[in-house]
PDBML (XML) file of the C-alpha atoms, coordinates in Angstrom:
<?xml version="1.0" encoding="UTF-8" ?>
<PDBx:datablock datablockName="MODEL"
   xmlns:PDBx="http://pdbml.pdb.org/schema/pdbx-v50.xsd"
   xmlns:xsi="http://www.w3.org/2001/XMLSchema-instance"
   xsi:schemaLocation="http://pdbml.pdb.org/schema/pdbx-v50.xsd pdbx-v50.xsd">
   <PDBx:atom_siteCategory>
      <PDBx:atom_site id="1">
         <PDBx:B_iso_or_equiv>0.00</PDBx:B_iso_or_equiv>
         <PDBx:Cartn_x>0.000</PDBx:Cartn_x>
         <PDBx:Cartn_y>0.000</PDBx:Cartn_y>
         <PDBx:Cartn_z>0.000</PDBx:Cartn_z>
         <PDBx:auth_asym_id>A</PDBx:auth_asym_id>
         <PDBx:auth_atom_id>CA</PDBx:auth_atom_id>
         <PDBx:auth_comp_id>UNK</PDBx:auth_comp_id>
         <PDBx:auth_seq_id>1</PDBx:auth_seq_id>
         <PDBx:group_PDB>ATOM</PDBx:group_PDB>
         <PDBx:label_alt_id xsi:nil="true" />
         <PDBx:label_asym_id>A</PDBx:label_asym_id>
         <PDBx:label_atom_id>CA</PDBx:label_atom_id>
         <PDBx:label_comp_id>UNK</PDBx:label_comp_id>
         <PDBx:label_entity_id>1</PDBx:label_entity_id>
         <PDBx:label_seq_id>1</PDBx:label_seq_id>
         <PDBx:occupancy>1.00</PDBx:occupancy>
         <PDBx:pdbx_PDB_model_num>1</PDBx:pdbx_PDB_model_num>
         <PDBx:type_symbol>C</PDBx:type_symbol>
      </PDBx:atom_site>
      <PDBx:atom_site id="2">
         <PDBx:B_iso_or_equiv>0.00</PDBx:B_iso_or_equiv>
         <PDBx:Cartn_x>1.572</PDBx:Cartn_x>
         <PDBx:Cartn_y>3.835</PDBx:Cartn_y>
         <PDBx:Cartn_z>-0.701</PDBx:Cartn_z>
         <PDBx:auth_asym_id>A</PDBx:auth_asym_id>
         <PDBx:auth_atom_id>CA</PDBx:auth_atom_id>
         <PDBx:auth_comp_id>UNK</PDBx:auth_comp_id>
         <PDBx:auth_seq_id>2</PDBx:auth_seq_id>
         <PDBx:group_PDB>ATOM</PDBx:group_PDB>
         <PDBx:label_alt_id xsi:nil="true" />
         <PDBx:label_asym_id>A</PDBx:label_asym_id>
         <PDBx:label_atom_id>CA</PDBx:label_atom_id>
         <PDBx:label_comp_id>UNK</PDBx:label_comp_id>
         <PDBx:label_entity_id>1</PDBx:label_entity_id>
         <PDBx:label_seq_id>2</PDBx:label_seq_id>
         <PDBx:occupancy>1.00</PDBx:occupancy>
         <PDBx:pdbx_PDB_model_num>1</PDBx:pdbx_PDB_model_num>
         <PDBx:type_symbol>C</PDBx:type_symbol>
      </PDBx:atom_site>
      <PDBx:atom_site id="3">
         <PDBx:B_iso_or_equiv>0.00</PDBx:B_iso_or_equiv>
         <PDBx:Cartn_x>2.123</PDBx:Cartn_x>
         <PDBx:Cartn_y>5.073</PDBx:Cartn_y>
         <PDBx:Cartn_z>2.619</PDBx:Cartn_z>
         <PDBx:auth_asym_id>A</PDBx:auth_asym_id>
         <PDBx:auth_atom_id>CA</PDBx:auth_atom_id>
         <PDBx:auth_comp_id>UNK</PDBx:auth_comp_id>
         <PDBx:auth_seq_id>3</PDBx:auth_seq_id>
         <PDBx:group_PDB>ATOM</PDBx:group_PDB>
         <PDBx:label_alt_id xsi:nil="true" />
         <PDBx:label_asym_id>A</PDBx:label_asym_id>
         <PDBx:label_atom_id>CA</PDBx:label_atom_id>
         <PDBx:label_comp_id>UNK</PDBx:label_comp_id>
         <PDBx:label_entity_id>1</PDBx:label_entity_id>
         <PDBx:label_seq_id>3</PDBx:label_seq_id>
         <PDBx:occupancy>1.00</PDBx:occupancy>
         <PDBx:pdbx_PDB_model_num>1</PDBx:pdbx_PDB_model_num>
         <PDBx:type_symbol>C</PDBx:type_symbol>
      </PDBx:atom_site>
      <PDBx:atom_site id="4">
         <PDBx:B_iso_or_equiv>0.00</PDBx:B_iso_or_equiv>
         <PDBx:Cartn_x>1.114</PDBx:Cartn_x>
         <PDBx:Cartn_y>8.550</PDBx:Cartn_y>
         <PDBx:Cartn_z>1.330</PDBx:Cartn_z>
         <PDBx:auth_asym_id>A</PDBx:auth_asym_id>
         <PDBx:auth_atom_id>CA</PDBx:auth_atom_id>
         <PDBx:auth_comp_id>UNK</PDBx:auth_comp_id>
         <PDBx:auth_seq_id>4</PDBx:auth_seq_id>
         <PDBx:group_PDB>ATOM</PDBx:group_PDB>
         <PDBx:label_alt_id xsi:nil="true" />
         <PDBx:label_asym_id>A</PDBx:label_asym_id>
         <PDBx:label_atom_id>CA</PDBx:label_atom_id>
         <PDBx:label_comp_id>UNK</PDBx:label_comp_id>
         <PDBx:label_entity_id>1</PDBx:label_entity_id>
         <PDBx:label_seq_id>4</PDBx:label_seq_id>
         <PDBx:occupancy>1.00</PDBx:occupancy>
         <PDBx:pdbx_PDB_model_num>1</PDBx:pdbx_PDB_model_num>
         <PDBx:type_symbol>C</PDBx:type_symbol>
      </PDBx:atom_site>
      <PDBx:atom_site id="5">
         <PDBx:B_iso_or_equiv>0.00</PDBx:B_iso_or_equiv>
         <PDBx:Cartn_x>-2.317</PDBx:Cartn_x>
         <PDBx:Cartn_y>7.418</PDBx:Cartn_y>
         <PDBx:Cartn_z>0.341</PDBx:Cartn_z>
         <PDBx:auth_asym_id>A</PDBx:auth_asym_id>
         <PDBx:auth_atom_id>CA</PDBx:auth_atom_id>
         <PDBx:auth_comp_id>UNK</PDBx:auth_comp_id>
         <PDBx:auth_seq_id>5</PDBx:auth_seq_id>
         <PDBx:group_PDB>ATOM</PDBx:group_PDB>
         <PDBx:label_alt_id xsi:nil="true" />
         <PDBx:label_asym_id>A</PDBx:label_asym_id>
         <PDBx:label_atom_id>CA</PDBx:label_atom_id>
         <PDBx:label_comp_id>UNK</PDBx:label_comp_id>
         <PDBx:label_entity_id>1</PDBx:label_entity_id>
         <PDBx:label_seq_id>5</PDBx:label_seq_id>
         <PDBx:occupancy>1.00</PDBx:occupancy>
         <PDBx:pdbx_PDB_model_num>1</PDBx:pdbx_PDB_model_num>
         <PDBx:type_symbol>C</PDBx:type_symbol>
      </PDBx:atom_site>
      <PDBx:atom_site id="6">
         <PDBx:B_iso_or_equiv>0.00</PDBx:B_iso_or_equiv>
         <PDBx:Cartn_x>-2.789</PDBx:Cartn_x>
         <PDBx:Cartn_y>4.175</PDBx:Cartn_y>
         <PDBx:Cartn_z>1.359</PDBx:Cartn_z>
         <PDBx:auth_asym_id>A</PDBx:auth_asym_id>
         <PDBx:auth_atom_id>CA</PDBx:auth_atom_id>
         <PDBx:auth_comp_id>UNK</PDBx:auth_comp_id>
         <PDBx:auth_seq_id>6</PDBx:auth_seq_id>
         <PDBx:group_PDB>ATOM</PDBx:group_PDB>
         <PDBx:label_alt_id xsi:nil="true" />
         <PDBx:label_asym_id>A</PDBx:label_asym_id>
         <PDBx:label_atom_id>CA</PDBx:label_atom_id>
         <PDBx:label_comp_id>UNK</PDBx:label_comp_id>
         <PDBx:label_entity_id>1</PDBx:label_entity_id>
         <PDBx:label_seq_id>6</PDBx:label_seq_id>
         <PDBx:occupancy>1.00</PDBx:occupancy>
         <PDBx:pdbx_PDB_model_num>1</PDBx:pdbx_PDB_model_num>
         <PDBx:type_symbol>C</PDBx:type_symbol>
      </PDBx:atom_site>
      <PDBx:atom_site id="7">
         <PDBx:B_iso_or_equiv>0.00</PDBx:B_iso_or_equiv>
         <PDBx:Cartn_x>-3.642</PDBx:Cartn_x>
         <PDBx:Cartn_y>3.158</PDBx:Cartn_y>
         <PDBx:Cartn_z>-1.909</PDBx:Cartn_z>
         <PDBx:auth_asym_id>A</PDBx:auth_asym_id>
         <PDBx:auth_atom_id>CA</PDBx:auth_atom_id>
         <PDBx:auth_comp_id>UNK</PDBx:auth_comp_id>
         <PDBx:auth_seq_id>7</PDBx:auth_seq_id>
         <PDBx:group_PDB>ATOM</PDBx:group_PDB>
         <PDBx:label_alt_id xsi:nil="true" />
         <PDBx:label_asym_id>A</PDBx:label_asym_id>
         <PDBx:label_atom_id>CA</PDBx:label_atom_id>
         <PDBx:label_comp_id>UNK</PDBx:label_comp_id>
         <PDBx:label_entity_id>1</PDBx:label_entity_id>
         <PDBx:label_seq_id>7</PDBx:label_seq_id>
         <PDBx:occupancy>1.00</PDBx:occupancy>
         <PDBx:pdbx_PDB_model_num>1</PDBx:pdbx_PDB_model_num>
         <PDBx:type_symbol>C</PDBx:type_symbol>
      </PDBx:atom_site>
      <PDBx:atom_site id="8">
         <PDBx:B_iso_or_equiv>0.00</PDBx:B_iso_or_equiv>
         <PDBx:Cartn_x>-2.938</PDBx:Cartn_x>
         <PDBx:Cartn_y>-0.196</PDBx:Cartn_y>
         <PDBx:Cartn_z>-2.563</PDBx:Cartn_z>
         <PDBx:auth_asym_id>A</PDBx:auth_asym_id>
         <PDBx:auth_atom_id>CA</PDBx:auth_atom_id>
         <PDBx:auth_comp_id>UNK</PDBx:auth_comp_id>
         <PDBx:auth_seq_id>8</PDBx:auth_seq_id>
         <PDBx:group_PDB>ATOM</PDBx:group_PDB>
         <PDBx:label_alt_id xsi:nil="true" />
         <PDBx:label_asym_id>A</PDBx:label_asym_id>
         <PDBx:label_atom_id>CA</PDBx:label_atom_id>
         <PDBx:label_comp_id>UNK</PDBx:label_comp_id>
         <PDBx:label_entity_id>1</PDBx:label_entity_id>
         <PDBx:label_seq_id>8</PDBx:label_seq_id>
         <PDBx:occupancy>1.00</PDBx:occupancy>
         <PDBx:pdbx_PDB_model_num>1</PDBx:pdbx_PDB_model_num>
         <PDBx:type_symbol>C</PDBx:type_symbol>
      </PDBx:atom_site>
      <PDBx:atom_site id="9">
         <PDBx:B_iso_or_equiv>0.00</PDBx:B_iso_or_equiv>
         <PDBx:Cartn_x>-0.654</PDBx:Cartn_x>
         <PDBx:Cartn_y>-0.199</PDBx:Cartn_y>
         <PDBx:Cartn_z>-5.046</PDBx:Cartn_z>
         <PDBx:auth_asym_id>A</PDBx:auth_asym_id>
         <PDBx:auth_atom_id>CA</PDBx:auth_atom_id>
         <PDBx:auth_comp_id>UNK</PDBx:auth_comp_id>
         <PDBx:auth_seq_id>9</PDBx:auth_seq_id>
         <PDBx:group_PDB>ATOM</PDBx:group_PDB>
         <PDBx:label_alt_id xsi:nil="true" />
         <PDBx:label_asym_id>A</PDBx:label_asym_id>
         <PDBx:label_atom_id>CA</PDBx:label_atom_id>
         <PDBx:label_comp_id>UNK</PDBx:label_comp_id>
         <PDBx:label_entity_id>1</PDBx:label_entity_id>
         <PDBx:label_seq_id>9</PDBx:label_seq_id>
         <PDBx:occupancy>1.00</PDBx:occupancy>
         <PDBx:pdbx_PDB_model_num>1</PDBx:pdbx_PDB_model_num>
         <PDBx:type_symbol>C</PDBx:type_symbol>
      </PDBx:atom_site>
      <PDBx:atom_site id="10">
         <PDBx:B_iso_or_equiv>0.00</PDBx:B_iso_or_equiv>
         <PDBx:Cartn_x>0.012</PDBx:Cartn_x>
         <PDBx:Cartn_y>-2.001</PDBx:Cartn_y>
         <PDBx:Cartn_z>-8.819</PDBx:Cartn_z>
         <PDBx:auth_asym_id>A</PDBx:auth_asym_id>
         <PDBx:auth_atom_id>CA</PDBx:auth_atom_id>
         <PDBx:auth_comp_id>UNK</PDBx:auth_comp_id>
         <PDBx:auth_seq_id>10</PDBx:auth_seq_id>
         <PDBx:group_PDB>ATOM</PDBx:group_PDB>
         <PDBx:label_alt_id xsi:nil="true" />
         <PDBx:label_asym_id>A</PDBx:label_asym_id>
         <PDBx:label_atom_id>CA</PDBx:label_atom_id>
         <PDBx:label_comp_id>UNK</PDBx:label_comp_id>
         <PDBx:label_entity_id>1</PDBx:label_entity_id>
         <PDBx:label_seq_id>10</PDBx:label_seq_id>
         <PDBx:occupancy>1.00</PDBx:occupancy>
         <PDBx:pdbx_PDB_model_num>1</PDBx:pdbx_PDB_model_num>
         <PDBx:type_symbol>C</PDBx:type_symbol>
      </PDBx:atom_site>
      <PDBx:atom_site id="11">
         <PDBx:B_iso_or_equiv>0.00</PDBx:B_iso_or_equiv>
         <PDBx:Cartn_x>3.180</PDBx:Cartn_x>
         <PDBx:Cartn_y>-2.950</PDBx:Cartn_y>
         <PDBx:Cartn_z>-10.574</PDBx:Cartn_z>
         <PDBx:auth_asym_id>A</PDBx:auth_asym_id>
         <PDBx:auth_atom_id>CA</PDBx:auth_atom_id>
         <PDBx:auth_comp_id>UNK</PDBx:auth_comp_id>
         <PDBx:auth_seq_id>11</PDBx:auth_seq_id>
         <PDBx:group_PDB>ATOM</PDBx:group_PDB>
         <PDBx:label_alt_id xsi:nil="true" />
         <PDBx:label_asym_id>A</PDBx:label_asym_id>
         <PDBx:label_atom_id>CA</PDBx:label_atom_id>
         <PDBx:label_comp_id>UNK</PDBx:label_comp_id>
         <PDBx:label_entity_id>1</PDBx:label_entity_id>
         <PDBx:label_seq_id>11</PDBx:label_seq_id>
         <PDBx:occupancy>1.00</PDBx:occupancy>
         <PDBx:pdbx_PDB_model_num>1</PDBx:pdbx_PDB_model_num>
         <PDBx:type_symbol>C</PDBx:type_symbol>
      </PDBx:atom_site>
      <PDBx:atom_site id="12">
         <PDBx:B_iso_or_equiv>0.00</PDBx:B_iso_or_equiv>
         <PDBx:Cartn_x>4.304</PDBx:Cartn_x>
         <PDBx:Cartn_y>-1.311</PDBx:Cartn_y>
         <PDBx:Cartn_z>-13.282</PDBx:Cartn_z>
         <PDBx:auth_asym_id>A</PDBx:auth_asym_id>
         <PDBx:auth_atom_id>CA</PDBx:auth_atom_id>
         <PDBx:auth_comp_id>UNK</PDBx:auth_comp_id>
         <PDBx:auth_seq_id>12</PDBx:auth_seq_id>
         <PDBx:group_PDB>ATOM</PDBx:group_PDB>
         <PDBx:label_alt_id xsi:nil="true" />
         <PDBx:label_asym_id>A</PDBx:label_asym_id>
         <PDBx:label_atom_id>CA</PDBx:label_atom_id>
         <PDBx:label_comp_id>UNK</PDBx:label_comp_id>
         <PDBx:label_entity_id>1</PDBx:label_entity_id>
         <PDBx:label_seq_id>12</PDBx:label_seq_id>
         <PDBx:occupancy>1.00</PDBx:occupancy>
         <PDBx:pdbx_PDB_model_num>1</PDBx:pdbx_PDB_model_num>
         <PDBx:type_symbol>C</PDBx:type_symbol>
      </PDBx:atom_site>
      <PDBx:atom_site id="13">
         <PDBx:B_iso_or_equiv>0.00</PDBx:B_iso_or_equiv>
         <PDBx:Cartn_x>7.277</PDBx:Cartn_x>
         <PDBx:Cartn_y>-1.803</PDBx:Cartn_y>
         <PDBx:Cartn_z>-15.241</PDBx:Cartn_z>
         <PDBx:auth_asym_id>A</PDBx:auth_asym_id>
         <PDBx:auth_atom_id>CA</PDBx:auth_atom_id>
         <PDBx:auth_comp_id>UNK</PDBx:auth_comp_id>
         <PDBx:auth_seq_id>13</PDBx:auth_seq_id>
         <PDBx:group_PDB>ATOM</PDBx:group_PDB>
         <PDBx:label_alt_id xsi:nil="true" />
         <PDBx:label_asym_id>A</PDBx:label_asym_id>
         <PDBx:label_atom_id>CA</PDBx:label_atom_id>
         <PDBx:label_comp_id>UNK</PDBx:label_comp_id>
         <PDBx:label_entity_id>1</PDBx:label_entity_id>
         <PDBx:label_seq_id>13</PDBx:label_seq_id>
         <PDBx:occupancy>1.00</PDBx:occupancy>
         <PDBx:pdbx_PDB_model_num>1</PDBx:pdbx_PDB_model_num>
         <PDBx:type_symbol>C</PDBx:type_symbol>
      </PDBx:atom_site>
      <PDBx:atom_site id="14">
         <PDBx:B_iso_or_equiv>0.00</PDBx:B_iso_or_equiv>
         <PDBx:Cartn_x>9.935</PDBx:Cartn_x>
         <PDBx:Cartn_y>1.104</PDBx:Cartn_y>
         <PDBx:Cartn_z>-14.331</PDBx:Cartn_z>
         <PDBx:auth_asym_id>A</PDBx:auth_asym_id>
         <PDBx:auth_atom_id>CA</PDBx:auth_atom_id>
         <PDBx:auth_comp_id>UNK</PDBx:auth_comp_id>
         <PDBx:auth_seq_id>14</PDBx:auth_seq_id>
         <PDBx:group_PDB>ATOM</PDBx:group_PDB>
         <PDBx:label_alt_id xsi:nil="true" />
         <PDBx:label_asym_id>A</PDBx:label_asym_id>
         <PDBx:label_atom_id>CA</PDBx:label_atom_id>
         <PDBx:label_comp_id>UNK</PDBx:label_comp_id>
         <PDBx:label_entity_id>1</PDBx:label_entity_id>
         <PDBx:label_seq_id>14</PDBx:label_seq_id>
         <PDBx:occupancy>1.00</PDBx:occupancy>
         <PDBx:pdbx_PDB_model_num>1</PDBx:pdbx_PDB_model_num>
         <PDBx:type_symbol>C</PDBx:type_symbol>
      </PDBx:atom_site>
      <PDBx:atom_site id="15">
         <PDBx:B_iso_or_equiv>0.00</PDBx:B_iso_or_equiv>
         <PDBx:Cartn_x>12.801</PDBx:Cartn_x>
         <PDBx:Cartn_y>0.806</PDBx:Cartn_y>
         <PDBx:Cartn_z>-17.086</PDBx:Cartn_z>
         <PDBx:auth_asym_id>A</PDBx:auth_asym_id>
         <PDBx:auth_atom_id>CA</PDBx:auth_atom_id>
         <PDBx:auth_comp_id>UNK</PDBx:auth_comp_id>
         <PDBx:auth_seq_id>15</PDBx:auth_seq_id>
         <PDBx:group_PDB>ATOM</PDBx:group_PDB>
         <PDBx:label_alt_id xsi:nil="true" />
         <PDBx:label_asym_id>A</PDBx:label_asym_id>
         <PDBx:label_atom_id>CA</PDBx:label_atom_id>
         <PDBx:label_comp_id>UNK</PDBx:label_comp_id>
         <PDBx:label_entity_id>1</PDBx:label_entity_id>
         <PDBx:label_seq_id>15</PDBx:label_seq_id>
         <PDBx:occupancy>1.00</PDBx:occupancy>
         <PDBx:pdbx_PDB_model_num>1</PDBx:pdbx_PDB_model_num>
         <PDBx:type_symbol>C</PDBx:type_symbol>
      </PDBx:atom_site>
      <PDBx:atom_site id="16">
         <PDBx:B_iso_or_equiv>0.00</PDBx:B_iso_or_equiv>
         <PDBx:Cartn_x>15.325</PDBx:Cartn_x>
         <PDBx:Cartn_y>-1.910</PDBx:Cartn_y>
         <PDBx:Cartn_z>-16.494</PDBx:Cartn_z>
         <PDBx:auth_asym_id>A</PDBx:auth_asym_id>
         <PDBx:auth_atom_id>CA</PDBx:auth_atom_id>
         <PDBx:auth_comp_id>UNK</PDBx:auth_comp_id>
         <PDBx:auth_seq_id>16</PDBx:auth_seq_id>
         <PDBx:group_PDB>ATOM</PDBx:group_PDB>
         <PDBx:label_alt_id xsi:nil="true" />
         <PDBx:label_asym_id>A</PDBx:label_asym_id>
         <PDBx:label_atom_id>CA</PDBx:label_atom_id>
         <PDBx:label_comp_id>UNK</PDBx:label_comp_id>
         <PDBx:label_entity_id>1</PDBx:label_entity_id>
         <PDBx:label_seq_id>16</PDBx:label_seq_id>
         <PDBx:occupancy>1.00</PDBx:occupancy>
         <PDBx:pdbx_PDB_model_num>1</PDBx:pdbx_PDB_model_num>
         <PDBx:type_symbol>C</PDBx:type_symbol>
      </PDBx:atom_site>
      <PDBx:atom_site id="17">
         <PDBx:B_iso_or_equiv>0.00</PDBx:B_iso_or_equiv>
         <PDBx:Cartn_x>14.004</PDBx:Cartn_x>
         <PDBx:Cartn_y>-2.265</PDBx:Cartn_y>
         <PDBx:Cartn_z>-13.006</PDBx:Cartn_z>
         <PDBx:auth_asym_id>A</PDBx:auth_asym_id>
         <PDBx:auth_atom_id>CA</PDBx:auth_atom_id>
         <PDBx:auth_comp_id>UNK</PDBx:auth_comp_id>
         <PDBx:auth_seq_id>17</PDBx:auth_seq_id>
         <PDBx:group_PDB>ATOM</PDBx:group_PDB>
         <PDBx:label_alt_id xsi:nil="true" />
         <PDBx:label_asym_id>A</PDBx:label_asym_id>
         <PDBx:label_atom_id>CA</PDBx:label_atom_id>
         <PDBx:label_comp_id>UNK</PDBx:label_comp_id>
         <PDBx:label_entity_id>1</PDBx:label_entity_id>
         <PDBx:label_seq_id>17</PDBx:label_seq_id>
         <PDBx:occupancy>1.00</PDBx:occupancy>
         <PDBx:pdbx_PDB_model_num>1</PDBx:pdbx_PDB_model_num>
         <PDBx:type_symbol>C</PDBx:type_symbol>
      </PDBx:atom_site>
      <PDBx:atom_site id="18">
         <PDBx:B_iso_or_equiv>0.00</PDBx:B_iso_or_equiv>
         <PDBx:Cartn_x>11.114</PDBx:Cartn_x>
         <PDBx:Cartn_y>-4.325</PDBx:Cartn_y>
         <PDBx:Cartn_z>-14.190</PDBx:Cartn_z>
         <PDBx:auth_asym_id>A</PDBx:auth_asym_id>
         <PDBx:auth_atom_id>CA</PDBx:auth_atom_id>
         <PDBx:auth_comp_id>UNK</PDBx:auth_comp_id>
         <PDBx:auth_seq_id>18</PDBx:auth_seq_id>
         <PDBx:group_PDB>ATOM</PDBx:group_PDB>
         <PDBx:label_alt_id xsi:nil="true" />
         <PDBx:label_asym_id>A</PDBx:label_asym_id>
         <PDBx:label_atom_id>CA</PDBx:label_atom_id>
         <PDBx:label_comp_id>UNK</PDBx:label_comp_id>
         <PDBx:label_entity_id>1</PDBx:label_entity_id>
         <PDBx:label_seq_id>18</PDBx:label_seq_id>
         <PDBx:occupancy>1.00</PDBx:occupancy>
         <PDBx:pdbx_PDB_model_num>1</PDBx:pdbx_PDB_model_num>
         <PDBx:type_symbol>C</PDBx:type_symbol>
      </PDBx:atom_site>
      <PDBx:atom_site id="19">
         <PDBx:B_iso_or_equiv>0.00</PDBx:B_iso_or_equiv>
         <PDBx:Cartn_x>7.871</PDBx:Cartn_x>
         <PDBx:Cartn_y>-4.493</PDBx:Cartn_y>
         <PDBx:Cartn_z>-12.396</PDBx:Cartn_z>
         <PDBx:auth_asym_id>A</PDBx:auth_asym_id>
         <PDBx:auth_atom_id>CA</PDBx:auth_atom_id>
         <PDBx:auth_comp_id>UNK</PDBx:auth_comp_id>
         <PDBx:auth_seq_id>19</PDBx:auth_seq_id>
         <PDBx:group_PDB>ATOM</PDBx:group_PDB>
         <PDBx:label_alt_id xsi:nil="true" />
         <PDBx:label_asym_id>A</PDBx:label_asym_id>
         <PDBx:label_atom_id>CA</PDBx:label_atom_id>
         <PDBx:label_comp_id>UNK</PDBx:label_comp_id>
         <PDBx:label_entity_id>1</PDBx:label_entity_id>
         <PDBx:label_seq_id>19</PDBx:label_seq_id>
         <PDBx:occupancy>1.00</PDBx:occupancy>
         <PDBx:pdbx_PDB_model_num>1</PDBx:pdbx_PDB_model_num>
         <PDBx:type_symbol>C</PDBx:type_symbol>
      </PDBx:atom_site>
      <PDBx:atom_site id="20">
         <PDBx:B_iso_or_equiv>0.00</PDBx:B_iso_or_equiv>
         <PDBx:Cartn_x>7.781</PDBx:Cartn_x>
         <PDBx:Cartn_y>-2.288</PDBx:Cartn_y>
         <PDBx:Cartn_z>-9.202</PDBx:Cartn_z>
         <PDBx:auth_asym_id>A</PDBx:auth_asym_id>
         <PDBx:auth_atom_id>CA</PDBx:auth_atom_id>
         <PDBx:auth_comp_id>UNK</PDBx:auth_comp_id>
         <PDBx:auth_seq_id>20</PDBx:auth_seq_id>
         <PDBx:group_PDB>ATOM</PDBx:group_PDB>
         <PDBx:label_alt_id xsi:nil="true" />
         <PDBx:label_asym_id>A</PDBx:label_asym_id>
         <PDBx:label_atom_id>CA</PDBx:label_atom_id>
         <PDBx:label_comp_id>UNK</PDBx:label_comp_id>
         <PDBx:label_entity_id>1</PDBx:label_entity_id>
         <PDBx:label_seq_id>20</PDBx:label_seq_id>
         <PDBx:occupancy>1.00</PDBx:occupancy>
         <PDBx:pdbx_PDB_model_num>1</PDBx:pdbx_PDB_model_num>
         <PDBx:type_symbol>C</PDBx:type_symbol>
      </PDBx:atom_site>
      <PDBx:atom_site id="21">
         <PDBx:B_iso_or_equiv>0.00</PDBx:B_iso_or_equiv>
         <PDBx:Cartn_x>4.870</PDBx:Cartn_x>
         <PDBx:Cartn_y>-1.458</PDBx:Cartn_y>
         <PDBx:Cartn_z>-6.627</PDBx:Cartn_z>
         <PDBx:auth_asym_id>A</PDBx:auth_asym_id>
         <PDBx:auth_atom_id>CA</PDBx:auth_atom_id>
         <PDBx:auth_comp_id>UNK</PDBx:auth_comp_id>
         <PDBx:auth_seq_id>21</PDBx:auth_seq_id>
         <PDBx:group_PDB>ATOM</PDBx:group_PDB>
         <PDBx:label_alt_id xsi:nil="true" />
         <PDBx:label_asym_id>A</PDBx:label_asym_id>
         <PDBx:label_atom_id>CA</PDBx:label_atom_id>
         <PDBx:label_comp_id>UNK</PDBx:label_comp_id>
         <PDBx:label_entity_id>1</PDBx:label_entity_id>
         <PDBx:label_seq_id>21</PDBx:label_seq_id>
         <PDBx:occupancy>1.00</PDBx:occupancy>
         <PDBx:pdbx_PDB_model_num>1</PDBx:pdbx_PDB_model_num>
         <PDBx:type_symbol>C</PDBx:type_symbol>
      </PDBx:atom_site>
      <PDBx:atom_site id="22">
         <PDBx:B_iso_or_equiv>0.00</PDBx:B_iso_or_equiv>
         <PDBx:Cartn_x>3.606</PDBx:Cartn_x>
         <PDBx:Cartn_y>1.651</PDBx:Cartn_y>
         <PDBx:Cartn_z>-8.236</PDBx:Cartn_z>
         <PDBx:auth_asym_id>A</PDBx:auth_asym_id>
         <PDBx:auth_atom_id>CA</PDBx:auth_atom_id>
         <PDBx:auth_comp_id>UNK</PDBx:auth_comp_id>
         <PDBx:auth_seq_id>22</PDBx:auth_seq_id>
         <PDBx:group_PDB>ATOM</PDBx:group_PDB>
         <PDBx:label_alt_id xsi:nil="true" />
         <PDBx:label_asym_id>A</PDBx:label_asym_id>
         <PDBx:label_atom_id>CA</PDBx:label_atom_id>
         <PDBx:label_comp_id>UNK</PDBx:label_comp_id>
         <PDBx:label_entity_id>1</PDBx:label_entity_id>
         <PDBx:label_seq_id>22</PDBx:label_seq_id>
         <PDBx:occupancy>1.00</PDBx:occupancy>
         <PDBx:pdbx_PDB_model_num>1</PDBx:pdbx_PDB_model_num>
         <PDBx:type_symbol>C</PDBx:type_symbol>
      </PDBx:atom_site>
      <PDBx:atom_site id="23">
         <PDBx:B_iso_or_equiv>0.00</PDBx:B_iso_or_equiv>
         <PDBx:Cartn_x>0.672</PDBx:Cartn_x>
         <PDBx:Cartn_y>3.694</PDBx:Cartn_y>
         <PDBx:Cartn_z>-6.672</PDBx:Cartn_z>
         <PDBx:auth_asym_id>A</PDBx:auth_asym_id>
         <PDBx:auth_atom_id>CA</PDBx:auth_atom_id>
         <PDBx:auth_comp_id>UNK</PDBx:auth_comp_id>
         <PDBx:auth_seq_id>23</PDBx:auth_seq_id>
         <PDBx:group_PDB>ATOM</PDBx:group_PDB>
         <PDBx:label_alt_id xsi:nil="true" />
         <PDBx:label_asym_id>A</PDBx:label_asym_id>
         <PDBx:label_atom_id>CA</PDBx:label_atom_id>
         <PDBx:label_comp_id>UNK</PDBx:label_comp_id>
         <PDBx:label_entity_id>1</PDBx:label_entity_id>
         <PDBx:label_seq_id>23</PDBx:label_seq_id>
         <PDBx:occupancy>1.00</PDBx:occupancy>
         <PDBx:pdbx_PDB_model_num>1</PDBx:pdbx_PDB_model_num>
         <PDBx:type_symbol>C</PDBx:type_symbol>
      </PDBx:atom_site>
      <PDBx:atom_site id="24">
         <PDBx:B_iso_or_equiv>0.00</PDBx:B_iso_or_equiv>
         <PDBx:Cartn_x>-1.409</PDBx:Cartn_x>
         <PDBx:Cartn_y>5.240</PDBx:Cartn_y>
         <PDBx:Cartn_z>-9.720</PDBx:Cartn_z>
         <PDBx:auth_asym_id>A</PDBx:auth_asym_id>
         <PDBx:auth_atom_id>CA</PDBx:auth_atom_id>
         <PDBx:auth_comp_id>UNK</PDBx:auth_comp_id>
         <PDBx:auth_seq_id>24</PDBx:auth_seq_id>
         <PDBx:group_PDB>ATOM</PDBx:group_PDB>
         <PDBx:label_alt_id xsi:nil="true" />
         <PDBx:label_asym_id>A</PDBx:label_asym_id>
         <PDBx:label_atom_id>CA</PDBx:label_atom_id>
         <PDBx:label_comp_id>UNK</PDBx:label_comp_id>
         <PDBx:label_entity_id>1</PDBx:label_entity_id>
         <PDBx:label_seq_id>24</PDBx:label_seq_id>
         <PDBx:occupancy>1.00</PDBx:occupancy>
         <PDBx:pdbx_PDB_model_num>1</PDBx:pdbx_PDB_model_num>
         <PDBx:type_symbol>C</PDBx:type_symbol>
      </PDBx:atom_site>
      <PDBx:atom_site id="25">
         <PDBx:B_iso_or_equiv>0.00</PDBx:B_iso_or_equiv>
         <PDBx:Cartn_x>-2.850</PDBx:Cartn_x>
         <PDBx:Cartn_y>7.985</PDBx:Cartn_y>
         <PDBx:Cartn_z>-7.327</PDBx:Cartn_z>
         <PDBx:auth_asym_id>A</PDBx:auth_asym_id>
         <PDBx:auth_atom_id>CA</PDBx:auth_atom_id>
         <PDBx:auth_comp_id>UNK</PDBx:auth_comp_id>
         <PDBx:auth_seq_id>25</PDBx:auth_seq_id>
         <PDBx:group_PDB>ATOM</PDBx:group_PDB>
         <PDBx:label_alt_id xsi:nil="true" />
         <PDBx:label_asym_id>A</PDBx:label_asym_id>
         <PDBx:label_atom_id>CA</PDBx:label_atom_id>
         <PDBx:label_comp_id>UNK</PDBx:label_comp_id>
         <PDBx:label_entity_id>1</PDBx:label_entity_id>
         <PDBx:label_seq_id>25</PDBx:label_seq_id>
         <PDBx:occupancy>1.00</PDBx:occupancy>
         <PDBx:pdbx_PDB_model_num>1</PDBx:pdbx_PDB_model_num>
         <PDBx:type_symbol>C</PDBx:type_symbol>
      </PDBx:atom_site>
   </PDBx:atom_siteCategory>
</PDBx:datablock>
């Protein structure tokens, strides 16, 4: 969950990171 919104939170693909918790809000 973002612990600034407490939205719970998605991967996304950053780069060459590959898929990181993202929060969308």
């Amino acid at each position: 969950y973002c612990p600034h919104c407490g939205n719970k939170l998605i991967k996304k693909e950053i780069g060459d990171e590959g898929f990181i918790p993202f929060c969308e809000n």
